[in-house]
N, C-alpha and C. Protein backbone atom coordinates (compact mmCIF):
# COMPACT_ATOMS: atom_id res chain seq x y z
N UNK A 1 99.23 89.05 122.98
CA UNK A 1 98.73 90.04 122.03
C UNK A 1 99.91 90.79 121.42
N UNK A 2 100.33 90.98 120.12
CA UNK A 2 101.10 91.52 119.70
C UNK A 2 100.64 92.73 119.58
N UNK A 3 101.97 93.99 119.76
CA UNK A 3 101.64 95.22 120.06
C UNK A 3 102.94 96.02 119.69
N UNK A 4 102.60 97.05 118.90
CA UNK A 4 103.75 97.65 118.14
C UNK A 4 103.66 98.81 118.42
N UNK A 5 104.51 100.18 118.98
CA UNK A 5 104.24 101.22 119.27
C UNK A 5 105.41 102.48 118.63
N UNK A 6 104.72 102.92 118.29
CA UNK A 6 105.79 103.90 117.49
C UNK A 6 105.91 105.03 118.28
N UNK A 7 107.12 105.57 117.95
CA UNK A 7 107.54 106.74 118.86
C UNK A 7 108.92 107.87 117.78
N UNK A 8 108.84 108.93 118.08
CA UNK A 8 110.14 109.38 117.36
C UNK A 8 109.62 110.79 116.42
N UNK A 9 108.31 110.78 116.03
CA UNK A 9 108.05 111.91 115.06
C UNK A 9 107.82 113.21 115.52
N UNK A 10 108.02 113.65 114.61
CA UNK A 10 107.54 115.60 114.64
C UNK A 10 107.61 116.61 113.78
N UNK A 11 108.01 117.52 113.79
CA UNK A 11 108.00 118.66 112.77
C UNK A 11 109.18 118.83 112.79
N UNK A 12 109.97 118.64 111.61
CA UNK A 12 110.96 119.23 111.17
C UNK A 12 111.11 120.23 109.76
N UNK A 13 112.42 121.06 109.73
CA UNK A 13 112.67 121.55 108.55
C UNK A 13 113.63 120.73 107.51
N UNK A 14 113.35 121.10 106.66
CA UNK A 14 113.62 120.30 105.10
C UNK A 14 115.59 120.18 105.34
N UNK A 15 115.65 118.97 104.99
CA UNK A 15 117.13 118.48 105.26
C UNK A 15 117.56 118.22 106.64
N UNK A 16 116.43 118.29 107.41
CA UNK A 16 116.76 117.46 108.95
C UNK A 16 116.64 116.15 109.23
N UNK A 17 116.63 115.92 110.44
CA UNK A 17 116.51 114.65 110.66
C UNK A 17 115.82 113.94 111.66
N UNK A 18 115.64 112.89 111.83
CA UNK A 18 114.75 112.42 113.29
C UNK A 18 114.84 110.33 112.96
N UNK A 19 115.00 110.40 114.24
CA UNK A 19 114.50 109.01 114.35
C UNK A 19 113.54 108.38 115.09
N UNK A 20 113.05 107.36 114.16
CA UNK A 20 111.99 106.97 115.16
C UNK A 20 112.02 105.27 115.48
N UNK A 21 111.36 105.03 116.39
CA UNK A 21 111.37 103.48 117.31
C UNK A 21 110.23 102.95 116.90
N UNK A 22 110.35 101.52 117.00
CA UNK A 22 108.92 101.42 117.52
C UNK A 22 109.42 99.74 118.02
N UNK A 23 108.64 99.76 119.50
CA UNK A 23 108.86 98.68 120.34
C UNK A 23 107.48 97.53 120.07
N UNK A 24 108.22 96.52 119.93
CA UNK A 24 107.36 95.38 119.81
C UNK A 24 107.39 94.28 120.96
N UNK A 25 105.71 93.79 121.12
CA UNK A 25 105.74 92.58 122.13
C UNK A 25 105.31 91.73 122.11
N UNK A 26 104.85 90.74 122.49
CA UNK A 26 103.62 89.40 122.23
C UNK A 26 104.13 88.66 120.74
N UNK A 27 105.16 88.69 120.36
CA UNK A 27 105.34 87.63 119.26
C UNK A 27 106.91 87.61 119.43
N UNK A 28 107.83 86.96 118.76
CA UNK A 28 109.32 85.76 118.45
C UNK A 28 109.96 87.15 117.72
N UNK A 29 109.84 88.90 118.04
CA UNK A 29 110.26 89.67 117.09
C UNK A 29 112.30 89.26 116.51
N UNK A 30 112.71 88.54 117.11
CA UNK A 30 113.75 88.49 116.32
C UNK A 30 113.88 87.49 115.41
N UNK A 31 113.31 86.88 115.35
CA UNK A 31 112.57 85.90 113.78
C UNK A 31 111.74 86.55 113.40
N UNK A 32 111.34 87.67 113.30
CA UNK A 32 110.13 88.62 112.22
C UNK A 32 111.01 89.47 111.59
N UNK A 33 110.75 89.32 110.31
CA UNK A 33 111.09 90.51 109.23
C UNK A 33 109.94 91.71 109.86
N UNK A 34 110.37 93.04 109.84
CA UNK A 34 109.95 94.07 110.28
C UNK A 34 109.99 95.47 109.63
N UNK A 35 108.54 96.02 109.21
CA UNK A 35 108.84 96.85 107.92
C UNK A 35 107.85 98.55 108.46
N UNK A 36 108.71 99.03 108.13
CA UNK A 36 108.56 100.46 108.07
C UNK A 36 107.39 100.99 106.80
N UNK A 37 106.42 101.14 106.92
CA UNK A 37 105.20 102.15 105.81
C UNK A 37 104.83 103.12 106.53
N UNK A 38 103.86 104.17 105.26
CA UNK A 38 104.01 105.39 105.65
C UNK A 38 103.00 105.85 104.88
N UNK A 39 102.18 106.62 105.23
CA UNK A 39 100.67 107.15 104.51
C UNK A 39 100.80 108.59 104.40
N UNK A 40 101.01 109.08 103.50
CA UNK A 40 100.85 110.62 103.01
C UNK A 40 99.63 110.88 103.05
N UNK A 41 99.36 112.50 103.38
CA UNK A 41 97.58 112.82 103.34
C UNK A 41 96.84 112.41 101.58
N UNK A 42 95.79 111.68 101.62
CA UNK A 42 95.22 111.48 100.23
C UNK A 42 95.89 110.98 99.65
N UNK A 43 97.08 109.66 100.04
CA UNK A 43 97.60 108.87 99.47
C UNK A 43 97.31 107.51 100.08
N UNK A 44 97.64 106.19 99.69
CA UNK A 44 97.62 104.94 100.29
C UNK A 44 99.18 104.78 100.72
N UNK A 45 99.48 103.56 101.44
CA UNK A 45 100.09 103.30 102.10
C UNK A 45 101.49 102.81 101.22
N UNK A 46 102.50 103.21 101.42
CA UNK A 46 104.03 103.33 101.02
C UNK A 46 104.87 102.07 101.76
N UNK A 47 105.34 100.89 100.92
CA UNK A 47 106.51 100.74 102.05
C UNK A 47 107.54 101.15 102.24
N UNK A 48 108.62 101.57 103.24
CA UNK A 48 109.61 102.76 103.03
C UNK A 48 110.89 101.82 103.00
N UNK A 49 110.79 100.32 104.15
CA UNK A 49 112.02 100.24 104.50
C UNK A 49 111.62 98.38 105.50
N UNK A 50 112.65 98.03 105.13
CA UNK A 50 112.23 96.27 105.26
C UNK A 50 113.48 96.18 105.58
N UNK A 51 113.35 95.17 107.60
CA UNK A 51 115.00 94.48 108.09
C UNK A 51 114.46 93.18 108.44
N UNK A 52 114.80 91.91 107.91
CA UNK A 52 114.39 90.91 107.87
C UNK A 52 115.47 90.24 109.13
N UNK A 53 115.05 88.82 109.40
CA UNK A 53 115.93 88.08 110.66
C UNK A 53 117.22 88.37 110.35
N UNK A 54 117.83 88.33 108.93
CA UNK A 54 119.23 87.70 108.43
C UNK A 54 119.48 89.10 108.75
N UNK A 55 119.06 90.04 109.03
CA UNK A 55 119.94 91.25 108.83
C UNK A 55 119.88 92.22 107.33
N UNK A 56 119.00 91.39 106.39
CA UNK A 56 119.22 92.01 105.30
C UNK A 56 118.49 93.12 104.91
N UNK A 57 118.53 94.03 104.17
CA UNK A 57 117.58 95.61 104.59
C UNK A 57 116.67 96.09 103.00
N UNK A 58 115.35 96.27 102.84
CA UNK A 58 115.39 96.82 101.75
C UNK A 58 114.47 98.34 102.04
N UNK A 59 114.87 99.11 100.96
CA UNK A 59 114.84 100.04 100.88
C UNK A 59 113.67 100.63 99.87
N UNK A 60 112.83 101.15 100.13
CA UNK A 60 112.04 101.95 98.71
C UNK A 60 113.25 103.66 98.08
N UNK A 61 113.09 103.01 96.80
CA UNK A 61 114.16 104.45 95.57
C UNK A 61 113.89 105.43 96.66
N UNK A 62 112.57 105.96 96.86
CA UNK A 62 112.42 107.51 97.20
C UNK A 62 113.05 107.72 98.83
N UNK A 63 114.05 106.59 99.01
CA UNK A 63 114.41 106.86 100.64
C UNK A 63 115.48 106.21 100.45
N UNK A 64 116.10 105.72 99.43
CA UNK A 64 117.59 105.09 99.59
C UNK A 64 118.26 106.03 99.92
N UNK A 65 119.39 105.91 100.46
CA UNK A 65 120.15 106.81 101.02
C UNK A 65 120.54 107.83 101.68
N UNK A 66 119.20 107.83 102.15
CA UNK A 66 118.92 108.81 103.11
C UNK A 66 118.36 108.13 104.40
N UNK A 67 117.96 107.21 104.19
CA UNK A 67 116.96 106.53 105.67
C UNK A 67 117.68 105.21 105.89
N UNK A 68 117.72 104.73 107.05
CA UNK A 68 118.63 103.80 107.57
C UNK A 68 117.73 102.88 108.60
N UNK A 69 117.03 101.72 108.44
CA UNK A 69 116.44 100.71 109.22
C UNK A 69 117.42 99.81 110.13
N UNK A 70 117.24 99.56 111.38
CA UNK A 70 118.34 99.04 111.95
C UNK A 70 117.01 98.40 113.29
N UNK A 71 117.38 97.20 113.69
CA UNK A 71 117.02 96.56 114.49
C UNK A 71 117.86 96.08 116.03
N UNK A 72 116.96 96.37 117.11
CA UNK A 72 118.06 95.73 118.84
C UNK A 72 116.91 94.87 118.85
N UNK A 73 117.19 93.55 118.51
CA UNK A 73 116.66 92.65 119.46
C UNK A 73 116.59 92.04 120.59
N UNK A 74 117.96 92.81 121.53
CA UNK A 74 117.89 92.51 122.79
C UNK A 74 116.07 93.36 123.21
N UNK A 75 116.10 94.35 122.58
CA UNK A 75 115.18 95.81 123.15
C UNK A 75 114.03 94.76 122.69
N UNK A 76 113.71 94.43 121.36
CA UNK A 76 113.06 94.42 120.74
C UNK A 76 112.31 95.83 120.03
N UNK A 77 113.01 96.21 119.45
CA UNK A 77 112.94 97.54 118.93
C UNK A 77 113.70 97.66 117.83
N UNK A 78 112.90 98.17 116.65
CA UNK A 78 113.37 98.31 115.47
C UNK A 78 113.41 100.30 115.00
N UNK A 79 114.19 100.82 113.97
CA UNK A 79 114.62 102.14 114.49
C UNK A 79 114.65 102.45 112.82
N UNK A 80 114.06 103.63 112.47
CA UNK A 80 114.56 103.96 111.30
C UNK A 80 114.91 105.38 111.27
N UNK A 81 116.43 105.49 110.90
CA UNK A 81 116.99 107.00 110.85
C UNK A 81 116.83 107.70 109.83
N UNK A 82 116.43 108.94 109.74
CA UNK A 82 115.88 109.78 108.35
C UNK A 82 116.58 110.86 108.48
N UNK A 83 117.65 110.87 107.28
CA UNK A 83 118.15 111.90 107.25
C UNK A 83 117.88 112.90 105.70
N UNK A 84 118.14 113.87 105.58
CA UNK A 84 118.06 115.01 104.74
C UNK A 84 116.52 114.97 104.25
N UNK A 85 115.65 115.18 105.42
CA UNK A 85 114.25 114.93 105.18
C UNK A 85 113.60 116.08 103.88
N UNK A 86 112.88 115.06 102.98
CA UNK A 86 112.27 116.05 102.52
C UNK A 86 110.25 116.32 102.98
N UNK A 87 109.84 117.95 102.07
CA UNK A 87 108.72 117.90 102.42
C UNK A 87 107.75 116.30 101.84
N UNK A 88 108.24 116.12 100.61
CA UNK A 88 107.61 114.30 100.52
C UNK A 88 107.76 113.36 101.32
N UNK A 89 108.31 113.94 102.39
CA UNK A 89 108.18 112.59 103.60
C UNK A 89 107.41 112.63 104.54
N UNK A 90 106.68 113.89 104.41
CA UNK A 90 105.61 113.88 105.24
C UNK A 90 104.40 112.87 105.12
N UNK A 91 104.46 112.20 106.38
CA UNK A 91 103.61 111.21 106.18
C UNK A 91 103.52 110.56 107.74
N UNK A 92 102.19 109.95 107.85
CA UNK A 92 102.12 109.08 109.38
C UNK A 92 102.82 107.38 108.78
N UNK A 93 103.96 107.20 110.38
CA UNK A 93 104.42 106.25 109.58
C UNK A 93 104.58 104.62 110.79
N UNK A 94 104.22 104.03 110.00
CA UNK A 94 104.25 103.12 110.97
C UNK A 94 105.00 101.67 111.08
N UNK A 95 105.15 100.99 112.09
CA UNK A 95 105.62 99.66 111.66
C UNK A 95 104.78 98.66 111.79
N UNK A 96 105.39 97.86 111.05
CA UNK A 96 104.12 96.87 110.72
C UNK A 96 104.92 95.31 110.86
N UNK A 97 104.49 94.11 111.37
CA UNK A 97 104.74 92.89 111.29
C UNK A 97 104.58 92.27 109.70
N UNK A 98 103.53 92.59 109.12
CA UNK A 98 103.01 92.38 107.61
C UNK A 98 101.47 91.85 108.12
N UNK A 99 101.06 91.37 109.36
CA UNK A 99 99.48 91.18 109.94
C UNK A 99 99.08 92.58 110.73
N UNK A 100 100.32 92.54 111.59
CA UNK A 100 99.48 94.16 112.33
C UNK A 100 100.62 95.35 112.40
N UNK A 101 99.89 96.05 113.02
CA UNK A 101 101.11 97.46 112.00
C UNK A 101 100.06 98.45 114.10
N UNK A 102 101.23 99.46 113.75
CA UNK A 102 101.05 100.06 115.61
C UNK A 102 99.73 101.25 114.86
N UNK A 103 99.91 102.30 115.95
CA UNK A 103 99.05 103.27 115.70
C UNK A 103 99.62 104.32 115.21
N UNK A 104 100.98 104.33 114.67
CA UNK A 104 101.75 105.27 113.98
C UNK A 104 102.51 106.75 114.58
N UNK A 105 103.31 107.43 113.94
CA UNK A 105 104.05 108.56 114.55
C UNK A 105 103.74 109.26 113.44
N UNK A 106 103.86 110.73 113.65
CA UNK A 106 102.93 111.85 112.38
C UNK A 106 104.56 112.43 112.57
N UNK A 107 105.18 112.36 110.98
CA UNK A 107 105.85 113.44 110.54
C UNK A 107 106.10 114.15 109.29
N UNK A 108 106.43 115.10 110.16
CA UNK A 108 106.02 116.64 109.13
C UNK A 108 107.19 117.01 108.55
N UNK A 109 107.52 117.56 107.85
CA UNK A 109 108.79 118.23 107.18
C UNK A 109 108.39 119.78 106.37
N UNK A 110 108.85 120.33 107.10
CA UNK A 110 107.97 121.63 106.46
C UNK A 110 108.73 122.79 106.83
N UNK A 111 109.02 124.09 106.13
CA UNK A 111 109.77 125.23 106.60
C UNK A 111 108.71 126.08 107.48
């Protein structure tokens, strides 16, 4: 059974930072491209951030350079670092295989 679990969120203030995990099991995760989305309240679903087998990374505009996707496949654990958070990043965010996606981490960015 594949199973994705996110971990890492919370409340922060505007221009902080946080990282979050999320550990995967039951499937070949270092041959899976592995992608970071993210649901704002009364919005649909965002993709933020894509690390494929080769290593190669993509990014959505509204998080370039600020957010950093990085993968341990010894762990099997994929990690995305968020820095100079804004309040638009508030959002539950999750990882996803592109079939199943975990039960998500809630973060806030807020003074």
């Amino acid at each position: 059974e594949v199973q994705l679990v996110e971990s890492g969120g919370g409340l922060v203030q505007p221009g902080g930072s946080l990282r979050l995990s999320c550990a995967a099991s039951g499937f070949t995760f270092r041959t899976s491209a592995m992608t970071w989305v993210r649901q704002a309240p009364g919005k649909g679903l965002e993709s933020v951030s894509t690390i494929y087998r080769d290593g190669k990374k993509f990014y959505a505009d509204s998080v370039k350079g600020r957010f950093t996707i990085s993968r341990d496949n010894a762990k099997n654990t994929v990690y995305l670092q968020m820095n100079n958070l804004k309040p638009e990043d508030t959002a539950i965010y999750y990882c996803t295989t592109g079939e199943v996606r975990g039960q998500g981490t809630q973060v806030t960015v807020s003074s």
